[in-house]
C-alpha atoms as a PDB file:
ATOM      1  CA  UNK A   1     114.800 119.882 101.396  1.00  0.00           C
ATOM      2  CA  UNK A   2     114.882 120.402  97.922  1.00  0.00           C
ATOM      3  CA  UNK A   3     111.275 121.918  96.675  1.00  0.00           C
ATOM      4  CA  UNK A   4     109.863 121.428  93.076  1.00  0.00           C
ATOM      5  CA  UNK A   5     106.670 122.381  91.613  1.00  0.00           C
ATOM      6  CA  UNK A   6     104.950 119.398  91.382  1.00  0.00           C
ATOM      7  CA  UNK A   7     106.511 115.593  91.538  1.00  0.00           C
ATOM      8  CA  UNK A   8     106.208 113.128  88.972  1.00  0.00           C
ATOM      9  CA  UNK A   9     104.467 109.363  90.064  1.00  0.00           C
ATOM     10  CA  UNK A  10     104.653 106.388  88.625  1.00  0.00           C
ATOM     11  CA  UNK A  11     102.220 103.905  89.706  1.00  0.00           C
ATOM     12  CA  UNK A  12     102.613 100.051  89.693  1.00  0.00           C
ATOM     13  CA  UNK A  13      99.956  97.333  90.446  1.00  0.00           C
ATOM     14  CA  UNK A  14     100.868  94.239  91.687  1.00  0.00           C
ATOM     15  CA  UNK A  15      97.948  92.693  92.159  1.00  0.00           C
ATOM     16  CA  UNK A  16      97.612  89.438  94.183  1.00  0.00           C
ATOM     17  CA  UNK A  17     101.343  88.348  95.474  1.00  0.00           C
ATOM     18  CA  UNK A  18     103.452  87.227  97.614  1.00  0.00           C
ATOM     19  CA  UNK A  19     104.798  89.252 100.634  1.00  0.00           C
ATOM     20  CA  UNK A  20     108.624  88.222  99.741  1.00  0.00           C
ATOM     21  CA  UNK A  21     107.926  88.967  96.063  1.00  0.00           C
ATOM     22  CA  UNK A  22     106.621  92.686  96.929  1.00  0.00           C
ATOM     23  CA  UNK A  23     109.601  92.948  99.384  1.00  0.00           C
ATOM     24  CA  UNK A  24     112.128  92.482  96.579  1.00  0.00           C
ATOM     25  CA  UNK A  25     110.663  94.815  94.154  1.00  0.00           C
ATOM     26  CA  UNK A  26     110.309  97.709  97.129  1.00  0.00           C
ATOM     27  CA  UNK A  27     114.137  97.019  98.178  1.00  0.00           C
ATOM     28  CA  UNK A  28     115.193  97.289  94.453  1.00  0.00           C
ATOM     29  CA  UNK A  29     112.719 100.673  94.146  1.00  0.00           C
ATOM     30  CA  UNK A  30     113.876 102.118  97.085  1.00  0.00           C
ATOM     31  CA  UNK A  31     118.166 101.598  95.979  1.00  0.00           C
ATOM     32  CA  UNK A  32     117.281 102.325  92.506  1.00  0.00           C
ATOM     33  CA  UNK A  33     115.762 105.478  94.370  1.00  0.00           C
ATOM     34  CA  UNK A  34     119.037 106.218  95.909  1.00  0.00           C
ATOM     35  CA  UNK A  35     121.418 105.206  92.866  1.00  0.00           C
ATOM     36  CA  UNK A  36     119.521 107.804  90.973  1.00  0.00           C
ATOM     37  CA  UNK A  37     118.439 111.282  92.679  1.00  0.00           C
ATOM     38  CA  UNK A  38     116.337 111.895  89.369  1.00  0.00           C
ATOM     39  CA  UNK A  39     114.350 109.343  88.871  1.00  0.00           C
ATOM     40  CA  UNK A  40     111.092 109.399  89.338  1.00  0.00           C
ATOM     41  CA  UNK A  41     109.067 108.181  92.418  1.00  0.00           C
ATOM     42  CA  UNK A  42     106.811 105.272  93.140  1.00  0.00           C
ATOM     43  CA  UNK A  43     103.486 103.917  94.065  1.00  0.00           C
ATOM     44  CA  UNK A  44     102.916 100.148  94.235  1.00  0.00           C
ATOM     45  CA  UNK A  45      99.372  98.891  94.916  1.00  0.00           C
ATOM     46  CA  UNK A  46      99.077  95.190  95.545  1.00  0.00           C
ATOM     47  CA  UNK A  47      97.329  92.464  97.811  1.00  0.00           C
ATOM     48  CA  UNK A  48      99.112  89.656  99.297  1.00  0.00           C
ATOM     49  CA  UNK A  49      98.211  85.832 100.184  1.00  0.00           C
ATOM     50  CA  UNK A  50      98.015  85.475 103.750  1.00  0.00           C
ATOM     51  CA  UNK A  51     100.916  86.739 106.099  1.00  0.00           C
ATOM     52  CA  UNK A  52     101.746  88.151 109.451  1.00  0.00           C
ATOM     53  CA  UNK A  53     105.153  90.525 109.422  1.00  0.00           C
ATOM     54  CA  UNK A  54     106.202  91.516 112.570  1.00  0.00           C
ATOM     55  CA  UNK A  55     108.151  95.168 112.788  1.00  0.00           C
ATOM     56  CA  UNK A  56     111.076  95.938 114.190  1.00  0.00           C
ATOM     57  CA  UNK A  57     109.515  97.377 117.686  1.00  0.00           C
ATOM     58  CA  UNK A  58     107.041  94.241 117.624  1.00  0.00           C
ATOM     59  CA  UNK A  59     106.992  91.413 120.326  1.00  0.00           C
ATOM     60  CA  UNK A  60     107.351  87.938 119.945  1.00  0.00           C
ATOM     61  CA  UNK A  61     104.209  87.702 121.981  1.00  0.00           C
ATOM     62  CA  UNK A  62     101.781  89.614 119.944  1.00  0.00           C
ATOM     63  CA  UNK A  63     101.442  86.344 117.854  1.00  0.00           C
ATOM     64  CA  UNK A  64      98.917  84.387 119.339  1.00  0.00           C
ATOM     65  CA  UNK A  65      99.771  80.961 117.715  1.00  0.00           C
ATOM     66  CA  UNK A  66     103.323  78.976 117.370  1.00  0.00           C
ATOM     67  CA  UNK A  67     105.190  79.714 113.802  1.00  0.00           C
ATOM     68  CA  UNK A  68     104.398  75.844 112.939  1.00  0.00           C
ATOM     69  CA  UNK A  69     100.966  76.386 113.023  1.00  0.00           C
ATOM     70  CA  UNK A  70     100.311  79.681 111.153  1.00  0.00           C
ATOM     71  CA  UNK A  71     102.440  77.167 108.014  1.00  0.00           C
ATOM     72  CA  UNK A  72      99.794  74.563 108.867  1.00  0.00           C
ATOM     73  CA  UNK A  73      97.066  77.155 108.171  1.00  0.00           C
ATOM     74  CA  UNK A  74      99.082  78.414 104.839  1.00  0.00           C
ATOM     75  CA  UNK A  75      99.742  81.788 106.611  1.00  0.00           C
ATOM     76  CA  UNK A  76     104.091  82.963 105.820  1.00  0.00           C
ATOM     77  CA  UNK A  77     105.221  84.750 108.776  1.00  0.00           C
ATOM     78  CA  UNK A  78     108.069  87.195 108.078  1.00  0.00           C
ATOM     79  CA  UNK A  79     110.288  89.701 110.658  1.00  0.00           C
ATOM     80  CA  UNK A  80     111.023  92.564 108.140  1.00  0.00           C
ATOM     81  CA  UNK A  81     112.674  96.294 108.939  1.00  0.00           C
ATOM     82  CA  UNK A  82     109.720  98.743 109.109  1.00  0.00           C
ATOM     83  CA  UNK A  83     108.770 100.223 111.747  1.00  0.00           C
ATOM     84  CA  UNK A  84     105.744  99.446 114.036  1.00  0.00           C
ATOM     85  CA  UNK A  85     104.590  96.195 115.232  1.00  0.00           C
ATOM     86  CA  UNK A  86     102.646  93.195 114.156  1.00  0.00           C
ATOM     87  CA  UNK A  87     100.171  93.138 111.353  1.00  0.00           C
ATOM     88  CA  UNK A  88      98.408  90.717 109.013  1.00  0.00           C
ATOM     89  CA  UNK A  89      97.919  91.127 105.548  1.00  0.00           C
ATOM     90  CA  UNK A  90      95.915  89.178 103.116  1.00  0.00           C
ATOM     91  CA  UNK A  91      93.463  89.027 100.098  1.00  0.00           C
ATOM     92  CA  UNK A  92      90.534  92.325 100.504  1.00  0.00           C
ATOM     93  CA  UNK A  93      93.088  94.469 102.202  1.00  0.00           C
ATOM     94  CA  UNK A  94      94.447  96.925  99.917  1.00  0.00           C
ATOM     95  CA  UNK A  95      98.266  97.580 100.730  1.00  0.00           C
ATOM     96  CA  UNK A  96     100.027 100.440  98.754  1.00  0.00           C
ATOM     97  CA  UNK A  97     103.493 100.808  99.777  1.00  0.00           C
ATOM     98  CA  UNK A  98     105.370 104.365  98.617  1.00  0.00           C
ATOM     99  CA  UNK A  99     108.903 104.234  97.495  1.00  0.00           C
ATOM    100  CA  UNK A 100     109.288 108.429  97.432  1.00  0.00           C
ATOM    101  CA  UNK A 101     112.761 110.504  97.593  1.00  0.00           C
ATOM    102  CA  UNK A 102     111.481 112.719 101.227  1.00  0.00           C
ATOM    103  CA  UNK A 103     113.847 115.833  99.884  1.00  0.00           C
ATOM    104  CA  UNK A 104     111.153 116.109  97.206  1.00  0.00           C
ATOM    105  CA  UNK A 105     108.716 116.754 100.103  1.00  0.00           C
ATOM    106  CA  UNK A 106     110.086 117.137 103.368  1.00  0.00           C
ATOM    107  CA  UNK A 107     112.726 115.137 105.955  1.00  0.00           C
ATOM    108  CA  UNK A 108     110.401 114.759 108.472  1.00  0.00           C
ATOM    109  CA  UNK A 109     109.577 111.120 109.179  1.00  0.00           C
ATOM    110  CA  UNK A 110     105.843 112.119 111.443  1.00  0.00           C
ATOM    111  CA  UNK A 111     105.608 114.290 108.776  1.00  0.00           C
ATOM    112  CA  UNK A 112     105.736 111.692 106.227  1.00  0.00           C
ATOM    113  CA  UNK A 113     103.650 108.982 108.863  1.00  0.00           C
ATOM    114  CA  UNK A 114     101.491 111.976 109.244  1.00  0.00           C
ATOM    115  CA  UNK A 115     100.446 112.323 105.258  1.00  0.00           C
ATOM    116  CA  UNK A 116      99.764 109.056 104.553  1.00  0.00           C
ATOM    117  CA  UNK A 117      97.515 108.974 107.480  1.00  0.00           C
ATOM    118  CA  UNK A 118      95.951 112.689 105.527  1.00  0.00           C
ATOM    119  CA  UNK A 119      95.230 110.039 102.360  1.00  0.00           C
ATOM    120  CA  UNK A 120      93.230 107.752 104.438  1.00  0.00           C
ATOM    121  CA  UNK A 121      91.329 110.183 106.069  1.00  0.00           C
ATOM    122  CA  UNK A 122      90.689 111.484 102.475  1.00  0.00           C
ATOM    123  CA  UNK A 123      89.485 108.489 100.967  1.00  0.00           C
ATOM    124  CA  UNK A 124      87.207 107.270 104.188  1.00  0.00           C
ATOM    125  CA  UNK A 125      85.871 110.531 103.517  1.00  0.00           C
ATOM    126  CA  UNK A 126      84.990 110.026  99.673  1.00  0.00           C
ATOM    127  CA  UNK A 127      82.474 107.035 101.496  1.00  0.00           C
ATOM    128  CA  UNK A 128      80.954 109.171 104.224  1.00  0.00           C
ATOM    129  CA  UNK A 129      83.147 107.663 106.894  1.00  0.00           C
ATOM    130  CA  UNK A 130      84.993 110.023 109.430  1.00  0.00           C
ATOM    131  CA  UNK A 131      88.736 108.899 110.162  1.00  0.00           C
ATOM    132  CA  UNK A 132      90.170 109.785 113.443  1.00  0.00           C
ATOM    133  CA  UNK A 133      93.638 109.643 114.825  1.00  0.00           C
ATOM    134  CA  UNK A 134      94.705 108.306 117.978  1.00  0.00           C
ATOM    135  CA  UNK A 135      97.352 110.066 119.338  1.00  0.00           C
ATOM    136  CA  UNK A 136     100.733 108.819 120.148  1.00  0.00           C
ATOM    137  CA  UNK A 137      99.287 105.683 117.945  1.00  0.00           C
ATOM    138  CA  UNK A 138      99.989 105.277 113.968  1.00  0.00           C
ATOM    139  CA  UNK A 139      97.235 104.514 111.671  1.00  0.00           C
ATOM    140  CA  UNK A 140      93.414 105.447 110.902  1.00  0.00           C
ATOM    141  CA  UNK A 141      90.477 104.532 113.216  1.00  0.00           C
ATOM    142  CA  UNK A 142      86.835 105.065 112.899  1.00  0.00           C
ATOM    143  CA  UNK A 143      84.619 105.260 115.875  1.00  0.00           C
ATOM    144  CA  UNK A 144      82.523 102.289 116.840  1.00  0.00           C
ATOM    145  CA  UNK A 145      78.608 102.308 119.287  1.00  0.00           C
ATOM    146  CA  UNK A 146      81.899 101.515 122.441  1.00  0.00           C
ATOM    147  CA  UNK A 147      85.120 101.748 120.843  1.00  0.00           C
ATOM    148  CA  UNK A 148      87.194 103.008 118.155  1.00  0.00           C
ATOM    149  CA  UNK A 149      88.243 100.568 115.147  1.00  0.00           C
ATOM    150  CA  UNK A 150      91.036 100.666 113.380  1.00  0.00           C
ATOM    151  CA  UNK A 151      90.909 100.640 109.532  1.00  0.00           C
ATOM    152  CA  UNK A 152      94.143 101.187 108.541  1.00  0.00           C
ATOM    153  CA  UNK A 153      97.966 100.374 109.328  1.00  0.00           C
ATOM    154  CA  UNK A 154     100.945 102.142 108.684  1.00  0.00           C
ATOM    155  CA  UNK A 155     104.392 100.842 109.265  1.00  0.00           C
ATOM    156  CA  UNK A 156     107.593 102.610 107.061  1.00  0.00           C
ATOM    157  CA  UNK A 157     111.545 102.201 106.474  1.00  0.00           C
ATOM    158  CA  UNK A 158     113.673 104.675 104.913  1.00  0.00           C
ATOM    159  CA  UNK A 159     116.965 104.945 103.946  1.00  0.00           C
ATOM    160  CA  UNK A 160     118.747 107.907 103.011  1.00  0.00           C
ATOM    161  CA  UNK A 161     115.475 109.631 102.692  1.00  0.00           C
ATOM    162  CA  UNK A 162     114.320 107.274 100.626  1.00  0.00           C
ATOM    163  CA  UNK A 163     110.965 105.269 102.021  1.00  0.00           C
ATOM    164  CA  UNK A 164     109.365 102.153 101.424  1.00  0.00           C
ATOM    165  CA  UNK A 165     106.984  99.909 102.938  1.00  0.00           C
ATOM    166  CA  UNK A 166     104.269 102.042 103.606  1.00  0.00           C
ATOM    167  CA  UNK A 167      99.944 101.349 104.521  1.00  0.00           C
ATOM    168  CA  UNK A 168      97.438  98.509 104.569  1.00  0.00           C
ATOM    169  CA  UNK A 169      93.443  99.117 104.051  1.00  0.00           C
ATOM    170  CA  UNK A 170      91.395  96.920 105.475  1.00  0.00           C
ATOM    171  CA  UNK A 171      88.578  96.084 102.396  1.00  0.00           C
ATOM    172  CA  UNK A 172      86.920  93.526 103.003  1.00  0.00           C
ATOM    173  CA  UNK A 173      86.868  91.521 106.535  1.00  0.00           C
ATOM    174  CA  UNK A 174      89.977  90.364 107.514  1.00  0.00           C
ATOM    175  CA  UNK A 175      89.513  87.277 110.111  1.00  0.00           C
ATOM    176  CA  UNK A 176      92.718  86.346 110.697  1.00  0.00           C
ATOM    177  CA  UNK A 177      93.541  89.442 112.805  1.00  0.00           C
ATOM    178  CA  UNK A 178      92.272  87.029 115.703  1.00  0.00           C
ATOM    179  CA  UNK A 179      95.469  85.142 115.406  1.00  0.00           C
ATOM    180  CA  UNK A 180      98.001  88.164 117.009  1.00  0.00           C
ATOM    181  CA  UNK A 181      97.546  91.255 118.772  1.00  0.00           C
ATOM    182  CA  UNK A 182      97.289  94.110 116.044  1.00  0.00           C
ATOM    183  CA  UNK A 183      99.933  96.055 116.409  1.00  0.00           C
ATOM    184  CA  UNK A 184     100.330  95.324 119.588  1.00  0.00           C
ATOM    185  CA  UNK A 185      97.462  96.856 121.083  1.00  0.00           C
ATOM    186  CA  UNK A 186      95.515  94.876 123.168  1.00  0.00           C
ATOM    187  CA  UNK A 187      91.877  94.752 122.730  1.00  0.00           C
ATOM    188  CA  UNK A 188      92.552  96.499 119.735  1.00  0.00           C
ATOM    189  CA  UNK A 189      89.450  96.357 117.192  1.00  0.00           C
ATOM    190  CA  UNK A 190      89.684  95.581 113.452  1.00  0.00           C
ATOM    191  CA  UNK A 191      87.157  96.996 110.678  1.00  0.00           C
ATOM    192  CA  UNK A 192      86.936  97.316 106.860  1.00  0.00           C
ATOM    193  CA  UNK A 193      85.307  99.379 104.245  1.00  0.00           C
ATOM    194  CA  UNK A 194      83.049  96.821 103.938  1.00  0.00           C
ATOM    195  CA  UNK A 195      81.472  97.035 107.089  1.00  0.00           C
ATOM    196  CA  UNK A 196      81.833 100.600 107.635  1.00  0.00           C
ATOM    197  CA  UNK A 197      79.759 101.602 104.145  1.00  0.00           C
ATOM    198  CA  UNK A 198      77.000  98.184 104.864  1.00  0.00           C
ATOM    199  CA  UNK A 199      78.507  97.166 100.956  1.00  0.00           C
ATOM    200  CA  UNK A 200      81.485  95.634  99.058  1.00  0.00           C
ATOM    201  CA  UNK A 201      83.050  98.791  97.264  1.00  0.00           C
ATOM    202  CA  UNK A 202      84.710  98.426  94.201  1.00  0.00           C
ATOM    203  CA  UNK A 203      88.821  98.092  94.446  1.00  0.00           C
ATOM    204  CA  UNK A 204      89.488 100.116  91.187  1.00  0.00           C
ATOM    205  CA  UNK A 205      87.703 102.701  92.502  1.00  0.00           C
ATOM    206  CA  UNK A 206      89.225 102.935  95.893  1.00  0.00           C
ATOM    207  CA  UNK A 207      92.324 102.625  94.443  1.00  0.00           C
ATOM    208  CA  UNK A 208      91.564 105.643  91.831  1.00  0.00           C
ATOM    209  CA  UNK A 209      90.341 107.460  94.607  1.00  0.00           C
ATOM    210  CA  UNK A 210      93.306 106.601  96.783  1.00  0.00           C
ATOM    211  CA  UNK A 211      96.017 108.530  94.090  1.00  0.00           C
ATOM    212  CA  UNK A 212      93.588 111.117  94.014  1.00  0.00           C
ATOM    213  CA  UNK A 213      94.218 111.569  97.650  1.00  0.00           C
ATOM    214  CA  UNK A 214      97.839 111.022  97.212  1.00  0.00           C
ATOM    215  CA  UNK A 215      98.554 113.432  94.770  1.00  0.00           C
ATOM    216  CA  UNK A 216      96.704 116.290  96.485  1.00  0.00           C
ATOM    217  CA  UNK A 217      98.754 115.347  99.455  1.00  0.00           C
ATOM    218  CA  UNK A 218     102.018 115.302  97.790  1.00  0.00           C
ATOM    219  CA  UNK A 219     101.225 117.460  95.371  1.00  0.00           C
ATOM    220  CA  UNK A 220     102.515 115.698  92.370  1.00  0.00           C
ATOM    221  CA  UNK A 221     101.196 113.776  88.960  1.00  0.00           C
ATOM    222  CA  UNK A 222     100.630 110.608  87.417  1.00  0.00           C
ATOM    223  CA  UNK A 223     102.837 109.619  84.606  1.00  0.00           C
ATOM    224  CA  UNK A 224     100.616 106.768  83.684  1.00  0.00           C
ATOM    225  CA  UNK A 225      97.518 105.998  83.333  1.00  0.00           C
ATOM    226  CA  UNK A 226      96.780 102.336  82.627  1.00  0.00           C
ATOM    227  CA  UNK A 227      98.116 101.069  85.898  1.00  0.00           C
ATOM    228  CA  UNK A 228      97.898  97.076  84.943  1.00  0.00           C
ATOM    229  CA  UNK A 229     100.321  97.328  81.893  1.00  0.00           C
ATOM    230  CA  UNK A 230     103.061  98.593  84.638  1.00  0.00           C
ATOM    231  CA  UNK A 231     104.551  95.555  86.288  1.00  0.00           C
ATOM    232  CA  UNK A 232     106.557  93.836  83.213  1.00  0.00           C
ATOM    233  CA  UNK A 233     108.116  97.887  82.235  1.00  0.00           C
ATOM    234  CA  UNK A 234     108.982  98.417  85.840  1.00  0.00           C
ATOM    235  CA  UNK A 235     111.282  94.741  86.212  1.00  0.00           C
ATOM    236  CA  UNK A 236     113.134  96.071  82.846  1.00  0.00           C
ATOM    237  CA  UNK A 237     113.526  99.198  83.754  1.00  0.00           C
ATOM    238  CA  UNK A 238     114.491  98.838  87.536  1.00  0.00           C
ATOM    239  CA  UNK A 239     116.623  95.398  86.972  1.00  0.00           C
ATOM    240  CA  UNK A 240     120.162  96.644  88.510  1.00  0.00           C
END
């Protein structure tokens, strides 16, 4: 592993998009990553329009309704190469996927599932909400009166070190979770920020909070600042 100081971010937001759009852009990050050892890593916030992607260690099953009818409904259904299961994503959930160079840190893939879990936990915590672990289980729960509820999804690829995909925050509630079996745990229990704090928090803030988290984790910095002026300098700059 090669160690610096501290690691240099750059931070893109997306915003509202497509699933196969965001997929692109993280599969020409993540070989731009590789092409070039010294350029600098990335952090892409976005939300997406409704979709379920199922992982590569998900079951056929865990969707609860035909293909035909999740189109009918205006939900895209994708099988992509991260790891995990099933998962839906949509507008109020906050994904943030990671394209990072791991000999920066450490090549250690629980390691790395391990940290971004460390973020979540972090941010929950900025709202007075505890985050638990589950072991043997990726992703962030919070206890519930009879059960735990999980919050937050993690799923990752990498490729010569290099990682993308990456996590999904529940904001805001997500209803369409009803239509598989989250990651392919039965009886498994959805919540959101919303309904954990009793209020609708503001997304700028989480996600300002969120790189705060980040960077303290991964001890690195922020090139810039003005995250919404990103997205037309990063196509220019990463077009190979």
């Amino acid at each position: 592993m090669k160690s610096r100081e501290e690691n240099q971010l750059k931070v893109l937001d997306l915003g509202l998009i497509k699933y196969r759009d965001a997929w692109s852009i993280q599969k020409t990050a993540q070989r731009a990553l590789i092409n070039n050892e010294n350029l600098e890593d990335l952090l892409i916030f976005c939300e997406h329009y409704p979709v379920i992607t199922l992982g590569k260690s998900g079951k056929a099953d865990h969707l609860i309704l035909k293909k035909e009818e999740l189109l009918k409904r205006g939900i895209e259904f994708y099988q992509v190469e991260r790891g995990g299961d099933i998962t839906y994503h949509g507008p109020g959930q906050l994904v943030v996927y990671p394209i990072l160079n791991l000999y920066r840190y450490k090549t250690d893939v629980n390691w790395y599932l391990r940290a971004l879990e460390e973020i979540i936990i972090l941010l929950l915590k900025k709202y007075g909400v505890e985050g638990i672990r589950v072991e043997k289980k990726t992703g962030v729960w919070v206890s519930g009166r009879k059960e735990l509820k999980k919050i937050a999804s993690i799923g990752v690829r990498l490729s010569r070190w290099r990682t993308m995909h990456g996590l999904a925050i529940n904001i805001t509630a997500q209803p369409n979770f009803n239509l598989i079996i989250p990651c392919g745990i039965k009886g498994c229990r959805v919540t959101s920020f919303e309904e954990e704090i009793g209020a609708l928090p503001d997304i700028r803030e989480i996600k300002d909070n969120f790189l705060s988290a980040f960077c303290s984790v991964f001890n690195c910095t922020v090139l810039n600042k003005d995250l919404n002026k990103e997205r037309s300098s990063f196509q220019s700059g990463f077009s190979l």
